[in-house]
N, C-alpha and C. Protein backbone atom coordinates (compact mmCIF):
# COMPACT_ATOMS: atom_id res chain seq x y z
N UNK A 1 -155.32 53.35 -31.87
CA UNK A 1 -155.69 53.15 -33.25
C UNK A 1 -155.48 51.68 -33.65
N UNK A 2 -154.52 51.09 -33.47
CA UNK A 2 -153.83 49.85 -33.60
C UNK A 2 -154.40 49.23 -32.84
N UNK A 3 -155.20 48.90 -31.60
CA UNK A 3 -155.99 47.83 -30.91
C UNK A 3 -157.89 48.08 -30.87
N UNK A 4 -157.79 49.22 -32.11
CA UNK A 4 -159.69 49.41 -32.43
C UNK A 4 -159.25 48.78 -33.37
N UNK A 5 -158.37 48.84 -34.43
CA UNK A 5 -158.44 48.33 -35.55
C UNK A 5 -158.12 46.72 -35.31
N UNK A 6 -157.67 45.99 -34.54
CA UNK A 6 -157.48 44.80 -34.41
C UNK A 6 -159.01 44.43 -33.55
N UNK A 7 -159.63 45.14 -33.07
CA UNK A 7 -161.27 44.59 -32.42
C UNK A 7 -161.70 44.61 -33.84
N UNK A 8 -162.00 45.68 -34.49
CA UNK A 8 -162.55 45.44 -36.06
C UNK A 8 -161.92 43.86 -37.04
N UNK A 9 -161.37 44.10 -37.24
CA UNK A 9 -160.31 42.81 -38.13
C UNK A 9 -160.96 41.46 -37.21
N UNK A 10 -160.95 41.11 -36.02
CA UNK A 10 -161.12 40.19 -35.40
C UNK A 10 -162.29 39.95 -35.02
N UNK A 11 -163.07 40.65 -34.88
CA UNK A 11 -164.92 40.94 -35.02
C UNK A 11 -164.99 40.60 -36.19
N UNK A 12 -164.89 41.22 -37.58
CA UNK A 12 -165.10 40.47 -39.19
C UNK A 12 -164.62 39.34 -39.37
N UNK A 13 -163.71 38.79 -38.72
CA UNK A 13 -163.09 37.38 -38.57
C UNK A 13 -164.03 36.12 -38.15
N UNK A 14 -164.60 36.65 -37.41
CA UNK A 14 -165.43 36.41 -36.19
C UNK A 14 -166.41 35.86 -37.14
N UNK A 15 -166.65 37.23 -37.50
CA UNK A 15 -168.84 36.92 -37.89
C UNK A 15 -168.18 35.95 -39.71
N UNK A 16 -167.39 36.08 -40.61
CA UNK A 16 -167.14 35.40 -41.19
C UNK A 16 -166.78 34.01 -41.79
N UNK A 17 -165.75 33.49 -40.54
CA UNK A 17 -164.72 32.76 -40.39
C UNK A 17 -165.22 31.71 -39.37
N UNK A 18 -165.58 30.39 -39.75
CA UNK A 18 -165.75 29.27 -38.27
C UNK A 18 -164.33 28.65 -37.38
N UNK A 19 -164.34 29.53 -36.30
CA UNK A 19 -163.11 29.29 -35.29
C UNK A 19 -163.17 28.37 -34.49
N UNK A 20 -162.29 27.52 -34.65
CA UNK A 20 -162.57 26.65 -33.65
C UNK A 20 -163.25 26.89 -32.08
N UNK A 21 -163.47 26.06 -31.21
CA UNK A 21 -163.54 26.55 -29.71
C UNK A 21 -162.72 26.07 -28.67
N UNK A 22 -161.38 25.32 -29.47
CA UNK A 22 -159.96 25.35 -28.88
C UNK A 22 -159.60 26.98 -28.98
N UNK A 23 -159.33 27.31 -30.16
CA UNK A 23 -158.82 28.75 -30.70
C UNK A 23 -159.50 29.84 -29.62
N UNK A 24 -160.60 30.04 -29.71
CA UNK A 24 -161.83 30.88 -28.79
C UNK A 24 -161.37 30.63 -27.36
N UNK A 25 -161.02 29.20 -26.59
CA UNK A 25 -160.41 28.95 -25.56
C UNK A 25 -159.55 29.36 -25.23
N UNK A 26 -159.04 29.15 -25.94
CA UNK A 26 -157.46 29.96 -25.59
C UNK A 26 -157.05 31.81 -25.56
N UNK A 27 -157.94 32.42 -26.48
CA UNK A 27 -157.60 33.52 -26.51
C UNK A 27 -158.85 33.96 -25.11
N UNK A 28 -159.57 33.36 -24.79
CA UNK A 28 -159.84 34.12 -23.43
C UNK A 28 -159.35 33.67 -22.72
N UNK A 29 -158.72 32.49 -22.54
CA UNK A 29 -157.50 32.06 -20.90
C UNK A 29 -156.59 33.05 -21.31
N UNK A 30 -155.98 34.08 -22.32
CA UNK A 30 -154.95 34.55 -22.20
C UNK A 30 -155.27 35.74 -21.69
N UNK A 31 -156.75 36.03 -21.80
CA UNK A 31 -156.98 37.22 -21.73
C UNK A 31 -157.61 37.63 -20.18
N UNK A 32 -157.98 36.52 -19.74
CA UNK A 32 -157.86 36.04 -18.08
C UNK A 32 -156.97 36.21 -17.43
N UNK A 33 -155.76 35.18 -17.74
CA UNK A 33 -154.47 35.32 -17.46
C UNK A 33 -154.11 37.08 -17.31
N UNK A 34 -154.01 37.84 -18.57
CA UNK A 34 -153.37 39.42 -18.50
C UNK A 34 -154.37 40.07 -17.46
N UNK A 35 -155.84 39.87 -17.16
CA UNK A 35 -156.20 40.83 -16.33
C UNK A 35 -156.04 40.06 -15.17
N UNK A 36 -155.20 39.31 -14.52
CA UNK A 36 -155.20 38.85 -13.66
C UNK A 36 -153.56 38.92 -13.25
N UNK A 37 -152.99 39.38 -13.95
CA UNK A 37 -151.37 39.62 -13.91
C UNK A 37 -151.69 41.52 -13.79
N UNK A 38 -153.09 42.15 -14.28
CA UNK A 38 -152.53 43.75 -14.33
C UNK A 38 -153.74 43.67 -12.81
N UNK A 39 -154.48 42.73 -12.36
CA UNK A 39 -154.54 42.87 -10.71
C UNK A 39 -153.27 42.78 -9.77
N UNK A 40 -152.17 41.67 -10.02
CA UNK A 40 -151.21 41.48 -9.23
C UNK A 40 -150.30 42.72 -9.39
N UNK A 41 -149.86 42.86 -10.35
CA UNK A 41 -148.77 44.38 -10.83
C UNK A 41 -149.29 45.36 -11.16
N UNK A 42 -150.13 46.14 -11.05
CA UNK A 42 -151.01 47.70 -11.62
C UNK A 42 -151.56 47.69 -10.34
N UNK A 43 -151.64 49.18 -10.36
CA UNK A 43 -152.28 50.20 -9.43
C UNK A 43 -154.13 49.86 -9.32
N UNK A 44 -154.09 50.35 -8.29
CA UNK A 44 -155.44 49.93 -7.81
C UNK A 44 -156.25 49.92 -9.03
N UNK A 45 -156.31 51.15 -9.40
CA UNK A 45 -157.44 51.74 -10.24
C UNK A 45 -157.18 51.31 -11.57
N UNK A 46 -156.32 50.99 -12.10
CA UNK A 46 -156.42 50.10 -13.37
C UNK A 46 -157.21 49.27 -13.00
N UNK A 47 -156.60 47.79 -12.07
CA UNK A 47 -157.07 46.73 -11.83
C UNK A 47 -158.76 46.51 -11.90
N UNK A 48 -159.04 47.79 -10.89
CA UNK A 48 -160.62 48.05 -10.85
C UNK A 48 -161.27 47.90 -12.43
N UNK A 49 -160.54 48.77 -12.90
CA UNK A 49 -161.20 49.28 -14.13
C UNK A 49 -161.32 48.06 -15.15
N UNK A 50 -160.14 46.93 -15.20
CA UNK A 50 -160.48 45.95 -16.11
C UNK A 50 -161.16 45.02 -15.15
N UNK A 51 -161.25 44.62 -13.95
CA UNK A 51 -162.57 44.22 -13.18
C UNK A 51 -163.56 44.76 -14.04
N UNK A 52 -164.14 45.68 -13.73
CA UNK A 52 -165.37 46.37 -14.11
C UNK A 52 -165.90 45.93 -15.75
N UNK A 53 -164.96 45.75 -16.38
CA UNK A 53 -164.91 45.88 -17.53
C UNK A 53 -165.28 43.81 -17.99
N UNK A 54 -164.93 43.16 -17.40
CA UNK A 54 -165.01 41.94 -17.37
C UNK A 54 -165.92 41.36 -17.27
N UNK A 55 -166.30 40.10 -18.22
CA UNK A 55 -167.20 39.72 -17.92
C UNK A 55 -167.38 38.33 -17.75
N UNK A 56 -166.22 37.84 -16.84
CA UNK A 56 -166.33 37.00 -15.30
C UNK A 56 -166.02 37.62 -13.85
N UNK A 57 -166.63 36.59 -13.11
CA UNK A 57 -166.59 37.40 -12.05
C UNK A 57 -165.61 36.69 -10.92
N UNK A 58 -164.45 37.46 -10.35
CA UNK A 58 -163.65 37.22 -9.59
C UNK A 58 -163.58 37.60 -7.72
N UNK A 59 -163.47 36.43 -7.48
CA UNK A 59 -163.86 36.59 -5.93
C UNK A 59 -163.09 37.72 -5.18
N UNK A 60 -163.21 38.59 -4.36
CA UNK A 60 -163.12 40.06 -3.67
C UNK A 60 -163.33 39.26 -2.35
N UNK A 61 -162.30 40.27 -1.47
CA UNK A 61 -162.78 40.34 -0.18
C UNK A 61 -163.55 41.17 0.25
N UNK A 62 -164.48 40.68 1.43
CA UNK A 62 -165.65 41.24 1.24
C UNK A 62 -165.39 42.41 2.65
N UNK A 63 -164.39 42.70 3.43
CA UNK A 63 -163.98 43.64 4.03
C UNK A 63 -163.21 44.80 3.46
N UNK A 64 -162.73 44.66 2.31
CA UNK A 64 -161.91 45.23 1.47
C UNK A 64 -161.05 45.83 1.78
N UNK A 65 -159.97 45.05 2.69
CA UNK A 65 -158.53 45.61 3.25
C UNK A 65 -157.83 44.57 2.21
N UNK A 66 -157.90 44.08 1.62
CA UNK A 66 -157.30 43.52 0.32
C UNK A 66 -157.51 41.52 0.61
């Protein structure tokens, strides 16, 4: 409930509000950073799942023994 309602609040922020593109920078390096810390520490299938969900693309081995 608490992180739809913060996509809402921050989406109206968004389309309202001129944000810098320091500000915008930063909140996706952080958000890089966390799915790249829940690849190193989380279970496969999380990791996958915010992979999937992403929209950069991070280099894989292409034998996939890790």
């Amino acid at each position: 409930m608490v992180a739809g309602s913060a996509l809402l609040l921050g989406a109206g922020l968004g389309y309202f509000v001129r944000i810098p593109q320091r500000a915008i920078a930063a909140i996706m390096a952080l958000g890089i950073m966390l799915q790249q810390t829940a690849l190193k520490y989380t279970a496969t299938g999380i990791a996958q799942a915010l992979l999937a969900t992403s929209p950069y693309i991070c280099p894989t081995d292409r034998n996939g023994d890790g």
